[in-house]
Protein backbone atom coordinates (compact mmCIF):
# COMPACT_ATOMS: atom_id res chain seq x y z
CA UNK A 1 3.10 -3.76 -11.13
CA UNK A 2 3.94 -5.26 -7.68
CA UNK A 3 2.30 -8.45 -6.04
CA UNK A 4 2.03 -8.15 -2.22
CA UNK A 5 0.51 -10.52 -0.08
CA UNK A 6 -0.13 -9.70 3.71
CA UNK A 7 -1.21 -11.99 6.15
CA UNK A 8 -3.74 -9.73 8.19
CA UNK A 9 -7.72 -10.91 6.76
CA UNK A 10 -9.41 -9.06 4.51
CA UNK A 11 -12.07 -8.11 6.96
CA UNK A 12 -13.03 -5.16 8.31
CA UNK A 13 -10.13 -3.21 6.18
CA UNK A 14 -7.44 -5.18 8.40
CA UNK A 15 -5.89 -6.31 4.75
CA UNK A 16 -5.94 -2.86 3.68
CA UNK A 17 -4.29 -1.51 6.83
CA UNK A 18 -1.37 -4.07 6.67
CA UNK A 19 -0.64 -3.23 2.92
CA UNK A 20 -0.75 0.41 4.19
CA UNK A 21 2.09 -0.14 6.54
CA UNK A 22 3.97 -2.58 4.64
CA UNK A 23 4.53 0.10 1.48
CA UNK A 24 4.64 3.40 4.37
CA UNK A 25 7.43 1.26 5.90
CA UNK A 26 8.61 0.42 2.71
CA UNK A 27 9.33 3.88 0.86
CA UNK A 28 9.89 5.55 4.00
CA UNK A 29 6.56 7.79 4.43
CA UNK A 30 3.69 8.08 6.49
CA UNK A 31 1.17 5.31 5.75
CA UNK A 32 -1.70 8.37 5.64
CA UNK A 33 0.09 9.53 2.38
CA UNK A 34 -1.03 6.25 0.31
CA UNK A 35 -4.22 6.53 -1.27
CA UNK A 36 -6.35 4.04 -2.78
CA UNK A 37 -7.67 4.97 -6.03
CA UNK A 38 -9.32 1.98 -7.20
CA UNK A 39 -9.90 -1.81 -5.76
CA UNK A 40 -10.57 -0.50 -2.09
CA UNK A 41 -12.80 -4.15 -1.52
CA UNK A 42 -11.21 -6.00 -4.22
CA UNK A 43 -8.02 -8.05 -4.48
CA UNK A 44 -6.32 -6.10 -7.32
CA UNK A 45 -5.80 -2.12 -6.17
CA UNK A 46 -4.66 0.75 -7.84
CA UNK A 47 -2.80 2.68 -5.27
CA UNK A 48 -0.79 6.19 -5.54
CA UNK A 49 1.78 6.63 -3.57
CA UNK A 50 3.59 9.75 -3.39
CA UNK A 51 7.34 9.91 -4.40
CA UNK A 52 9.53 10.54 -1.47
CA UNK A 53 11.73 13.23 -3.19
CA UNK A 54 13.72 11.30 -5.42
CA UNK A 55 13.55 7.87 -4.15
CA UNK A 56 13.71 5.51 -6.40
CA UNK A 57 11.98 1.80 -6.10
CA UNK A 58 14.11 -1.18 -5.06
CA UNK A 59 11.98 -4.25 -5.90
């Protein structure tokens, strides 16, 4: 589990966008990639992301 805060309001899916880039930039993928699964309007999200041929996560 990862907590993420972004500064961009959670209006209008400007929250959503920023945590979008944040991770793409992250793991080194295309933001379009990252799916929402669950949580889309809420605070808490269920996200997959897929794995960038072996890369592993460096929290």
């Amino acid at each position: 589990m990862l907590k993420i805060k972004v500064k961009a309001p959670a209006k209008r899916g400007l929250a959503n966008k920023a945590l979008m880039k944040l991770l793409a930039r992250h793991f080194n993928i295309d933001a379009a990639l990252i799916k929402i699964k669950q949580g889309r309007n809420r605070r808490n999200k269920i996200l997959e992301i897929p794995d960038n041929h072996g890369a592993e996560f460096a929290g």
